[in-house]
Every structure is written in structure tokens, then in C-alpha cells.
PDB file of N, CA and C in Angstrom:
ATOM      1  N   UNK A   1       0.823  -1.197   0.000  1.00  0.00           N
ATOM      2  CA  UNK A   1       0.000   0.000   0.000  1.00  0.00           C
ATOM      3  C   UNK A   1       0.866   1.259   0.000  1.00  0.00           C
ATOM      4  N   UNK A   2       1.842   1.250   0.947  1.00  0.00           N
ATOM      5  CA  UNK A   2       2.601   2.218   1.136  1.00  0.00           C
ATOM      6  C   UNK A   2       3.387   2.423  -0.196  1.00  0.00           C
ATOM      7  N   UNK A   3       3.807   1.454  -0.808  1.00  0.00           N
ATOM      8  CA  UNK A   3       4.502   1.807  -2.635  1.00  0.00           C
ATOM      9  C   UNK A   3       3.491   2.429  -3.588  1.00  0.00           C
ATOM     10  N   UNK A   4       1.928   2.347  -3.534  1.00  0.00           N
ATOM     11  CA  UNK A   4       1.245   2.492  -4.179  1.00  0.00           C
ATOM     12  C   UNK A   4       1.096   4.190  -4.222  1.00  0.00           C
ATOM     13  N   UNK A   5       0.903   4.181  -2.710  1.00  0.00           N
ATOM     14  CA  UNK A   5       0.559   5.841  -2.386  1.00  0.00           C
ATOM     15  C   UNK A   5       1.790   7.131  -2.668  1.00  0.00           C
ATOM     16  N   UNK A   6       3.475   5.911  -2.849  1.00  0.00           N
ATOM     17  CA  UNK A   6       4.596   6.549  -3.220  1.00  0.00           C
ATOM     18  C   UNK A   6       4.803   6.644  -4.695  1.00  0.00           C
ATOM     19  N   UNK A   7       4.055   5.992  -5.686  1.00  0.00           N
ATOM     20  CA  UNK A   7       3.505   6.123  -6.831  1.00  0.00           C
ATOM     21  C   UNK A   7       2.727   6.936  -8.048  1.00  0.00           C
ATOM     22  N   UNK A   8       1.722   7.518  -6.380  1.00  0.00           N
ATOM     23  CA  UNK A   8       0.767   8.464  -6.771  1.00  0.00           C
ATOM     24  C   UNK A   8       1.831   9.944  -6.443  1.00  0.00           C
ATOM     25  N   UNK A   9       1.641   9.743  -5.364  1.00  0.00           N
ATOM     26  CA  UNK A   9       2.949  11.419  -4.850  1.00  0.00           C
ATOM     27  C   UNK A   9       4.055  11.512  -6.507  1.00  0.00           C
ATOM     28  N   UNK A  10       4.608  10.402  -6.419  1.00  0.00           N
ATOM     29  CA  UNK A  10       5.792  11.004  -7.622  1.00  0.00           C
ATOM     30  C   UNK A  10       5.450  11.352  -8.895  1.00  0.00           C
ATOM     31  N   UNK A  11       4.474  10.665  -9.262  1.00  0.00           N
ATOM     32  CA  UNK A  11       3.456  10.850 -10.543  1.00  0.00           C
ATOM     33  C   UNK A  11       2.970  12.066 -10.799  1.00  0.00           C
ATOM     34  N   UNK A  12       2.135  12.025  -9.553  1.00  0.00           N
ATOM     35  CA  UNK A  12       1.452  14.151  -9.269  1.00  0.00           C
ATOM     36  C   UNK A  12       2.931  14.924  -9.796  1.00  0.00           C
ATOM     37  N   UNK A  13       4.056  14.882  -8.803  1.00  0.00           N
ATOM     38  CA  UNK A  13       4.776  15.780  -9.025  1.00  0.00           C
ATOM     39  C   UNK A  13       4.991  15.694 -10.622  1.00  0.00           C
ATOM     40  N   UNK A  14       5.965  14.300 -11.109  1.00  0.00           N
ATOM     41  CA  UNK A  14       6.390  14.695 -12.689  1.00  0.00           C
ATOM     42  C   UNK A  14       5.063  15.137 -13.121  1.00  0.00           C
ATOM     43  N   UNK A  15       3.800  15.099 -13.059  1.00  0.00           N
ATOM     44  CA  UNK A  15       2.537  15.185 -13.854  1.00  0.00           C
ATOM     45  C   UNK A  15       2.437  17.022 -14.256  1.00  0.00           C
ATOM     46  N   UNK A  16       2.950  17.916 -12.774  1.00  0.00           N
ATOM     47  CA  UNK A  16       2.326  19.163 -12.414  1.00  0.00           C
ATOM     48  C   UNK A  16       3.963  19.440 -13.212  1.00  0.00           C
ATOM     49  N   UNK A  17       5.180  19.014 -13.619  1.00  0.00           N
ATOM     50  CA  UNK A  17       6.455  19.781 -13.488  1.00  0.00           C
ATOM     51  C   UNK A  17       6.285  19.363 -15.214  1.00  0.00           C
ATOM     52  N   UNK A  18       5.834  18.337 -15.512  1.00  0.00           N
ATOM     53  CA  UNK A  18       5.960  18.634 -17.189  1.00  0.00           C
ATOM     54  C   UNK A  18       4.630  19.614 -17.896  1.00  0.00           C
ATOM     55  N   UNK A  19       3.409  19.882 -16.977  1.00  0.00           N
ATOM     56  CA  UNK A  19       2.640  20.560 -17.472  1.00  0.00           C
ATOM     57  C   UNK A  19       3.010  22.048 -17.625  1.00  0.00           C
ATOM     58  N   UNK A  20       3.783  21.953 -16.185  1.00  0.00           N
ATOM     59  CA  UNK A  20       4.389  23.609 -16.469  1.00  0.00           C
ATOM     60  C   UNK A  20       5.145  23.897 -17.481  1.00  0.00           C
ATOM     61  N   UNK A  21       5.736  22.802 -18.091  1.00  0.00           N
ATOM     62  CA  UNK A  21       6.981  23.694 -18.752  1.00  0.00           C
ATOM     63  C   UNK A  21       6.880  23.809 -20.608  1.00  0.00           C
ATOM     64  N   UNK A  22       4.964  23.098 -20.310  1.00  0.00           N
ATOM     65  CA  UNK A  22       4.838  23.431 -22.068  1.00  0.00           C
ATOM     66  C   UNK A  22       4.298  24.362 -22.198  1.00  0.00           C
ATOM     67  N   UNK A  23       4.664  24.765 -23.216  1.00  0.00           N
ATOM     68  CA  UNK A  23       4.140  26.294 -23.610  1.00  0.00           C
ATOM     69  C   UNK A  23       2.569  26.386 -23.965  1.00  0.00           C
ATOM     70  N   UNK A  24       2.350  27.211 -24.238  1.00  0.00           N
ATOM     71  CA  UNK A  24       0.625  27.344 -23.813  1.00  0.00           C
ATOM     72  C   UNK A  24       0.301  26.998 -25.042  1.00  0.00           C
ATOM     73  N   UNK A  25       0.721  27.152 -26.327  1.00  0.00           N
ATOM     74  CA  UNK A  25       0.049  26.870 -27.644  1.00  0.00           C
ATOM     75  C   UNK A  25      -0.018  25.259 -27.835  1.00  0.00           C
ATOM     76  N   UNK A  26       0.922  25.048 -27.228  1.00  0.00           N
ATOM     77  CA  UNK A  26       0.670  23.100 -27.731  1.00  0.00           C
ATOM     78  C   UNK A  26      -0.414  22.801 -26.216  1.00  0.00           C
ATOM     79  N   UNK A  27      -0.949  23.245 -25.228  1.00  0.00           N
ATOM     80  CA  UNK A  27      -1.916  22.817 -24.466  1.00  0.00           C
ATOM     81  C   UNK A  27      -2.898  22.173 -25.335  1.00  0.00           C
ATOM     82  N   UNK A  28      -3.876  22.734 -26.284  1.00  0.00           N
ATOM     83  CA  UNK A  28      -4.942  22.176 -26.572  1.00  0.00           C
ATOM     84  C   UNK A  28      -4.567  21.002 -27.577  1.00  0.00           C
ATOM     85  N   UNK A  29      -3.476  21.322 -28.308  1.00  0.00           N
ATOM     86  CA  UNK A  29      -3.096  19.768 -29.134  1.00  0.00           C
ATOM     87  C   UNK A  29      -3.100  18.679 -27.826  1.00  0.00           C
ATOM     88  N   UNK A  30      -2.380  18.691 -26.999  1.00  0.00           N
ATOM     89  CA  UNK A  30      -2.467  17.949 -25.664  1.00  0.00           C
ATOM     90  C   UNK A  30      -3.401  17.615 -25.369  1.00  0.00           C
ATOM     91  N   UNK A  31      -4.158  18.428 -25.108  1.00  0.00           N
ATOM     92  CA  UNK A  31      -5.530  17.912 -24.452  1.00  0.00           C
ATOM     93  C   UNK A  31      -6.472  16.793 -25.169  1.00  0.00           C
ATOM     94  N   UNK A  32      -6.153  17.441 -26.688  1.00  0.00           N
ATOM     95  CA  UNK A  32      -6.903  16.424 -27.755  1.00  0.00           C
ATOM     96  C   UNK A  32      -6.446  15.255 -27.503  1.00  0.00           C
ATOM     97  N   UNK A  33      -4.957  15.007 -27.450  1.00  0.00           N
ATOM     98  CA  UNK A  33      -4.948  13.475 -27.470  1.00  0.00           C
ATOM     99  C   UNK A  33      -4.679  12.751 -26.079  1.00  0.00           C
ATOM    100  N   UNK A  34      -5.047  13.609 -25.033  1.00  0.00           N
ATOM    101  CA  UNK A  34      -5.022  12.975 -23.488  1.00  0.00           C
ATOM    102  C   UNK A  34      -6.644  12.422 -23.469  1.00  0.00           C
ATOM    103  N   UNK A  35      -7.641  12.713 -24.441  1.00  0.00           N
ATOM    104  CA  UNK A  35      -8.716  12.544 -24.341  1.00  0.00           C
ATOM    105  C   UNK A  35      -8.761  10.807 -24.570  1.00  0.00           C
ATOM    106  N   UNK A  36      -8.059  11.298 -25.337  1.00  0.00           N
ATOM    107  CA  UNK A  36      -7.929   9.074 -26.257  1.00  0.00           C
ATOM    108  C   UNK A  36      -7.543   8.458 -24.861  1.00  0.00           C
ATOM    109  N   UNK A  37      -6.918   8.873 -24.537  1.00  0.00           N
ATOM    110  CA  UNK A  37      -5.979   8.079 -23.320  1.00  0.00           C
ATOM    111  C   UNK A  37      -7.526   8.069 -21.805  1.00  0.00           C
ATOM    112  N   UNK A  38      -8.238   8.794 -21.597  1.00  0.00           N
ATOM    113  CA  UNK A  38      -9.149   9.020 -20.795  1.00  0.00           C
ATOM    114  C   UNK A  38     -10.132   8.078 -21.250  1.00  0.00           C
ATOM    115  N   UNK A  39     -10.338   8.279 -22.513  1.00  0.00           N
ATOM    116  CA  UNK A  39     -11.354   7.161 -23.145  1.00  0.00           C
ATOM    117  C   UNK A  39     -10.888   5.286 -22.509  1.00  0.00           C
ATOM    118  N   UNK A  40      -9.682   5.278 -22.586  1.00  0.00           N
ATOM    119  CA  UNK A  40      -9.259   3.811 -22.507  1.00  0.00           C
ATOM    120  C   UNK A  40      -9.343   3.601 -20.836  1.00  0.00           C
ATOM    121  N   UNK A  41      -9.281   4.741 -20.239  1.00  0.00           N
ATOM    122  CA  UNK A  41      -9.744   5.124 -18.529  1.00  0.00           C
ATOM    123  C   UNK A  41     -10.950   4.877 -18.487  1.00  0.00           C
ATOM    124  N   UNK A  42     -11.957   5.181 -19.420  1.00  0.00           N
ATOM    125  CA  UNK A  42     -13.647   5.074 -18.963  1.00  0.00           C
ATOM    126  C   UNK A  42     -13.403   3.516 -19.549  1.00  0.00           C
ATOM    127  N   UNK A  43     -12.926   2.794 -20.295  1.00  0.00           N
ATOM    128  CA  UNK A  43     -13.566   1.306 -20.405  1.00  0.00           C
ATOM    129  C   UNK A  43     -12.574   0.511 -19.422  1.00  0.00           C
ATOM    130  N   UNK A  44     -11.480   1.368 -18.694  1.00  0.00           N
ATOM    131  CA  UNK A  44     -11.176   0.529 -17.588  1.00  0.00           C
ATOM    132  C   UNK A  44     -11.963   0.277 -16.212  1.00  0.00           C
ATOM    133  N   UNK A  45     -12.859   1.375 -16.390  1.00  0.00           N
ATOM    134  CA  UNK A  45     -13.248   1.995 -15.290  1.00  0.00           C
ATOM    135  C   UNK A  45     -14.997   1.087 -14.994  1.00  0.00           C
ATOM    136  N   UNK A  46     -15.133   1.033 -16.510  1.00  0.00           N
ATOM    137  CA  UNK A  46     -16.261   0.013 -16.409  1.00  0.00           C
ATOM    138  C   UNK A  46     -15.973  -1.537 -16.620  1.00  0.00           C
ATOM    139  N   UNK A  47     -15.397  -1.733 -16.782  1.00  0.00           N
ATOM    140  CA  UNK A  47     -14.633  -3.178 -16.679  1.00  0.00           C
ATOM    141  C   UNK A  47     -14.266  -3.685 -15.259  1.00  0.00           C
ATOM    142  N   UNK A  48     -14.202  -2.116 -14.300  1.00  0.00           N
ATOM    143  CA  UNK A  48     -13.880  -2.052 -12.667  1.00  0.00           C
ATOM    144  C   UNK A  48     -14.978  -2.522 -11.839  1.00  0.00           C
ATOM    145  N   UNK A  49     -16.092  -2.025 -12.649  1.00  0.00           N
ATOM    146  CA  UNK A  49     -17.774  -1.786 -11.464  1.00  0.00           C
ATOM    147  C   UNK A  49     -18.096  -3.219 -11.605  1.00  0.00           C
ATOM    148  N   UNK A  50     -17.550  -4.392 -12.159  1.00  0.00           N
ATOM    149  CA  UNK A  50     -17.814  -5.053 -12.413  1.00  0.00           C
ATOM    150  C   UNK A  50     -17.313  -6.210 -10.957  1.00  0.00           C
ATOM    151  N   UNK A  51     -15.862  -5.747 -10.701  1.00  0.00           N
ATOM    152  CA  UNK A  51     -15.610  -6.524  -9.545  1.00  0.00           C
ATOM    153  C   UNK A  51     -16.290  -6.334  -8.255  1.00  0.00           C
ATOM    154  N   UNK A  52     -16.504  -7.335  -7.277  1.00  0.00           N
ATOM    155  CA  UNK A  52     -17.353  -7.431  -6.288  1.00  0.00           C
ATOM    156  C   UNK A  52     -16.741  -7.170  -4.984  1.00  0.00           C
ATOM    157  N   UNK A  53     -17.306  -6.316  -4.481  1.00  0.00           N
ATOM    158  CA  UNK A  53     -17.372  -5.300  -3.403  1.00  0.00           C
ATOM    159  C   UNK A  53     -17.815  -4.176  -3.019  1.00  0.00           C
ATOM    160  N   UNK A  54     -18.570  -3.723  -2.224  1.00  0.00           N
ATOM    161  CA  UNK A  54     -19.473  -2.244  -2.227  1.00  0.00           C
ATOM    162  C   UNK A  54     -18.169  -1.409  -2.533  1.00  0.00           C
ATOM    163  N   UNK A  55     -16.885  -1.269  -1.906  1.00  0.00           N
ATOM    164  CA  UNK A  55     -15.796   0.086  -1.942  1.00  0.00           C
ATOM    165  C   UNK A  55     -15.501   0.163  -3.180  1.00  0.00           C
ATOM    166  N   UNK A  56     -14.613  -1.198  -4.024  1.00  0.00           N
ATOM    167  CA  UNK A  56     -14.465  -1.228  -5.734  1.00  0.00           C
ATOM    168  C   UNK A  56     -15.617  -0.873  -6.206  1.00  0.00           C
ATOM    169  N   UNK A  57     -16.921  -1.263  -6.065  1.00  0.00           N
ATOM    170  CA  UNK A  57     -17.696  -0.664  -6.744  1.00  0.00           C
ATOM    171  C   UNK A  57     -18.240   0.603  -6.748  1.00  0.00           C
ATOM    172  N   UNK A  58     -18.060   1.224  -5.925  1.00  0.00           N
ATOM    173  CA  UNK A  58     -18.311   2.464  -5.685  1.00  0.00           C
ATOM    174  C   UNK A  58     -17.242   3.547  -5.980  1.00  0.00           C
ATOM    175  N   UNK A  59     -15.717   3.322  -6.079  1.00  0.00           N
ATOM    176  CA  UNK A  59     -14.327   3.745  -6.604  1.00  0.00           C
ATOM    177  C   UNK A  59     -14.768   3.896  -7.906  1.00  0.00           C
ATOM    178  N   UNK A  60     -15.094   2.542  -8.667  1.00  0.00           N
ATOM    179  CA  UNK A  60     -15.098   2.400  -9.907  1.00  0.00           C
ATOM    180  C   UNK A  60     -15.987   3.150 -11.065  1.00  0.00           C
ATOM    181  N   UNK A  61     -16.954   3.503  -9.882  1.00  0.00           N
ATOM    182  CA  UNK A  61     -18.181   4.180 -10.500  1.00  0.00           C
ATOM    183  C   UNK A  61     -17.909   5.751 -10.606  1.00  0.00           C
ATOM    184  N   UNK A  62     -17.348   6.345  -9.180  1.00  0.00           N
ATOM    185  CA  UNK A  62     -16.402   7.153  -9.405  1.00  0.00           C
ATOM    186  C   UNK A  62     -15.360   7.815 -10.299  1.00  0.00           C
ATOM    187  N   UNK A  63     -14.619   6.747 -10.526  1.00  0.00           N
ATOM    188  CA  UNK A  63     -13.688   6.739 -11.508  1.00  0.00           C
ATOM    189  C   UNK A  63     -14.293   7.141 -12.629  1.00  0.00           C
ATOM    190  N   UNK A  64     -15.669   6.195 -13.049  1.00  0.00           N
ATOM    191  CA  UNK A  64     -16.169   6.319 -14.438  1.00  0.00           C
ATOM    192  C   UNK A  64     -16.639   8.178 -14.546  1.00  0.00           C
ATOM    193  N   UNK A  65     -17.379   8.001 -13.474  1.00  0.00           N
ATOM    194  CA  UNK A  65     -17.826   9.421 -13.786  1.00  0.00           C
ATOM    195  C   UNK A  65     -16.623  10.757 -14.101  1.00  0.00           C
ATOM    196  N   UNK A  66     -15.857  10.672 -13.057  1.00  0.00           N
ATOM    197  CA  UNK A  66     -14.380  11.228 -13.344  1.00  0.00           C
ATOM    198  C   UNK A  66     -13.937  11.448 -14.550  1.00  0.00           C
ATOM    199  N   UNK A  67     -13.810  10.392 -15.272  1.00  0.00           N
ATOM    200  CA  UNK A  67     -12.985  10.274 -16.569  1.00  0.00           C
ATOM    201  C   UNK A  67     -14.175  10.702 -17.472  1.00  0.00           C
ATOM    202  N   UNK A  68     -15.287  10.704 -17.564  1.00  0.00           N
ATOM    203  CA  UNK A  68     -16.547  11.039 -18.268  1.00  0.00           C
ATOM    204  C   UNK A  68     -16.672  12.644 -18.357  1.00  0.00           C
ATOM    205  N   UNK A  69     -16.214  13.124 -17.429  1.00  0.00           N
ATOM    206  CA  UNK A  69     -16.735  14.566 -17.467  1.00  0.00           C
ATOM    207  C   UNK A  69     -14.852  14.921 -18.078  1.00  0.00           C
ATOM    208  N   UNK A  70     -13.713  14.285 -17.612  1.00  0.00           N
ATOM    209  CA  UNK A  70     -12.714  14.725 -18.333  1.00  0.00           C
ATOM    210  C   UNK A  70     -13.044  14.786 -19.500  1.00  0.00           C
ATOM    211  N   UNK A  71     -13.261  13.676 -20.386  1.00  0.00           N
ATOM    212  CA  UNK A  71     -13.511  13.454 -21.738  1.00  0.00           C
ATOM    213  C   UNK A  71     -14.172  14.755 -22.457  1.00  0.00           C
ATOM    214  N   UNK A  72     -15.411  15.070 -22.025  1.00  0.00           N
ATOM    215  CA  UNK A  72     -16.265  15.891 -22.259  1.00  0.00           C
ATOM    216  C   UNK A  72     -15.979  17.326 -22.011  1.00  0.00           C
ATOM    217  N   UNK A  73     -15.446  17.433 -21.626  1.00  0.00           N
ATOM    218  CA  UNK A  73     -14.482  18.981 -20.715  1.00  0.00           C
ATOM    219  C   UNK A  73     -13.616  19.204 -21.754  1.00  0.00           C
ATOM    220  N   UNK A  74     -12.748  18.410 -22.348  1.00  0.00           N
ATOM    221  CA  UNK A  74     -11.711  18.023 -22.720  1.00  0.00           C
ATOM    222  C   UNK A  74     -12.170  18.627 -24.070  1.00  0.00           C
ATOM    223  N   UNK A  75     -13.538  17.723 -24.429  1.00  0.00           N
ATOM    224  CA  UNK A  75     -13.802  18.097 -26.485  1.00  0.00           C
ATOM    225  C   UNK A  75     -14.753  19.626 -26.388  1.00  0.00           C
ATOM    226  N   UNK A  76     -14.937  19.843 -25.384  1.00  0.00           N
ATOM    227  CA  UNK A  76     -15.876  21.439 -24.900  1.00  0.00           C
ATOM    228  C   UNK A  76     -14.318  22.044 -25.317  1.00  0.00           C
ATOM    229  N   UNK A  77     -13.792  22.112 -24.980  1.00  0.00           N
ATOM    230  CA  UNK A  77     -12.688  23.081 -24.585  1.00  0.00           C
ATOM    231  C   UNK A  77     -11.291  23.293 -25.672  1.00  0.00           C
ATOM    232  N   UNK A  78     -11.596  22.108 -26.552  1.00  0.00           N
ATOM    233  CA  UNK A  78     -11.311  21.741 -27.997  1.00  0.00           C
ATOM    234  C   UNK A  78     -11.743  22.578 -29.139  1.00  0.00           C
ATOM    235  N   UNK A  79     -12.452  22.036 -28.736  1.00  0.00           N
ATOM    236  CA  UNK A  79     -13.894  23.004 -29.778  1.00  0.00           C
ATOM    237  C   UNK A  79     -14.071  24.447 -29.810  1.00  0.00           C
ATOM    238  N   UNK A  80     -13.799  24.638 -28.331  1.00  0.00           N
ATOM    239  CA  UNK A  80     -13.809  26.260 -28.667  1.00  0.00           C
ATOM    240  C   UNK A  80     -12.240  26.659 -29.023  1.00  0.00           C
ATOM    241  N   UNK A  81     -11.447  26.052 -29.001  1.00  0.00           N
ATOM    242  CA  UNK A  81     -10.004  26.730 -29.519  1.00  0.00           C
ATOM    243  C   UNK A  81     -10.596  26.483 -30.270  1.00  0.00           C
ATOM    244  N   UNK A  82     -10.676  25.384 -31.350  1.00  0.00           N
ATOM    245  CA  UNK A  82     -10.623  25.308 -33.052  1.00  0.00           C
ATOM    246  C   UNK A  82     -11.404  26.438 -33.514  1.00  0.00           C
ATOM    247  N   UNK A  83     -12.713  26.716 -32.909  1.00  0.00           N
ATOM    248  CA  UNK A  83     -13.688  27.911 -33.173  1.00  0.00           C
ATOM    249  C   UNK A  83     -12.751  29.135 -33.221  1.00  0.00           C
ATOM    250  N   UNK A  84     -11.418  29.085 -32.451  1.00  0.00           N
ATOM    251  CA  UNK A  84     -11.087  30.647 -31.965  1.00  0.00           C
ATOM    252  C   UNK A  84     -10.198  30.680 -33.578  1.00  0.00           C
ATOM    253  N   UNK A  85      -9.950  29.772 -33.671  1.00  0.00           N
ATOM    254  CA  UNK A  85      -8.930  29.870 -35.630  1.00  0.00           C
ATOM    255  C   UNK A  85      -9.761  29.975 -36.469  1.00  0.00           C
ATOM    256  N   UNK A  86     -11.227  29.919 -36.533  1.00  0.00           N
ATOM    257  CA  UNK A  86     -12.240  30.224 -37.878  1.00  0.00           C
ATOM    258  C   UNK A  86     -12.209  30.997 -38.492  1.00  0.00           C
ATOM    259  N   UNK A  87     -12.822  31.775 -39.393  1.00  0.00           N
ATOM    260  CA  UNK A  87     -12.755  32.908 -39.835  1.00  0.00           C
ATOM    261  C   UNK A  87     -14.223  33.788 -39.118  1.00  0.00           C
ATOM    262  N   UNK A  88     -14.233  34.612 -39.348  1.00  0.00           N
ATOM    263  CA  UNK A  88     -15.372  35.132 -38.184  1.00  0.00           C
ATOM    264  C   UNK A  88     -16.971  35.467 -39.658  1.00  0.00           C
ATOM    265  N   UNK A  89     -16.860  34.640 -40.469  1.00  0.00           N
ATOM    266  CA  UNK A  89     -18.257  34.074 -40.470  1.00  0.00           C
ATOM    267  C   UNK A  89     -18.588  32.972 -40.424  1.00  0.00           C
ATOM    268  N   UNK A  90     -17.276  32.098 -39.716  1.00  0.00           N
ATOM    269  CA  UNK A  90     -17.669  30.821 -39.284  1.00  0.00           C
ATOM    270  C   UNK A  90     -18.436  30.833 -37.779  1.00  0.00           C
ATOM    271  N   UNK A  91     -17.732  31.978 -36.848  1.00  0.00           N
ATOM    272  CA  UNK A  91     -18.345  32.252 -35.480  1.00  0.00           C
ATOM    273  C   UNK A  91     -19.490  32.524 -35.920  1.00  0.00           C
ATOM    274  N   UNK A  92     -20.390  33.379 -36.061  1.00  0.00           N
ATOM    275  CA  UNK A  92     -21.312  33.980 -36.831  1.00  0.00           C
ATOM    276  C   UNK A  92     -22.127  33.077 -37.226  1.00  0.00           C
ATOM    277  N   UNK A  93     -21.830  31.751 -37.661  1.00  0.00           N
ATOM    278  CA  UNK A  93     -22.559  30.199 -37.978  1.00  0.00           C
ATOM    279  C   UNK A  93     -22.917  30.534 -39.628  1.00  0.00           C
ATOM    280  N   UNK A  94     -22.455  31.155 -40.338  1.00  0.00           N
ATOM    281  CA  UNK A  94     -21.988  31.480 -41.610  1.00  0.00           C
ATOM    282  C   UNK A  94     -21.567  30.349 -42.379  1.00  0.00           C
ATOM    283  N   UNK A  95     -21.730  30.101 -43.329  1.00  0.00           N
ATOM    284  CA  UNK A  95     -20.588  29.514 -44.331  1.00  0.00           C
ATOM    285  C   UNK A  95     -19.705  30.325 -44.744  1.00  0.00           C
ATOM    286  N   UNK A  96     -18.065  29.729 -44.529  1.00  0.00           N
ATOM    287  CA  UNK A  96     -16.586  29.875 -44.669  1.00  0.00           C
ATOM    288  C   UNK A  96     -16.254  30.826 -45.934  1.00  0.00           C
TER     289      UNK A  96
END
């Protein structure tokens, strides 16, 4: 248990020390393809609710929801960068 929780601590850190040091324009390319990776999180996550125990099952369900609203956060927040490169009678809901 105690390796597990020393796992999570070192992870957070490299997680928060490589986010800082990319530059802000490649963020949303990032984000696009951390989404794929979240996706393979929601079918782990339901593949989880499946094992038997009220705590796993209740983690797992957790989890799902977690990674569900990442996903979705993720293509919200996508979407409006790509919107911000349109031409502005694409904002407008125009044809290009």
C-alpha cells in the first residue's frame, strides 16, 4: 500500500512539473490526445464496477464518472479553440 501511495505522490509531481513547462500553444493539441488516453480510462473503469465489493464498486463508479466529465471537458474546450482559428463568419454560424 505504502509503494502504491509513493507512486501516486511522484506521478502528481512529474505530472504538475511537465505541465508547467509546455508552452501554452501546444496545451490544446495535448488535451486532444489525453482525451484518447481518458477514453481507454472510462472502459477501464467500467470493466472495474464489475468486480465485487461495495468500496471497488463504488471507486469504480467514481472513476467512471471522473474520466466522463474529463472526456467531455476536454472536447468542450477543444472546440472552442478550433472555433477561436475560424474565420469570423464561421463564429457567426456562416458559411466559410
Amino acid at each position: 500500500m505504502t509503494m502504491l501511495i509513493l507512486v501516486l505522490v511522484l506521478s502528481s509531481f512529474l505530472g504538475i512539473e511537465l505541465i508547467r513547462r509546455i508552452p501554452s500553444q501546444l496545451h490544446t493539441p495535448l488535451m486532444s490526445g489525453s482525451n484518447a488516453i481518458s477514453g481507454i480510462t472510462i472502459v477501464g473503469a467500467i470493466v472495474a464496477t464489475s468486480i465485487e465489493g461495495q468500496w471497488a464498486s463504488v471507486l469504480a463508479v467514481l472513476a467512471l464518472l471522473a474520466a466522463t466529465i474529463n472526456v467531455v471537458g476536454g472536447y468542450v474546450v477543444t472546440n472552442r479553440m478550433l472555433d477561436m482559428f475560424g474565420g469570423k463568419k464561421q463564429r457567426q454560424g456562416g458559411k466559410p
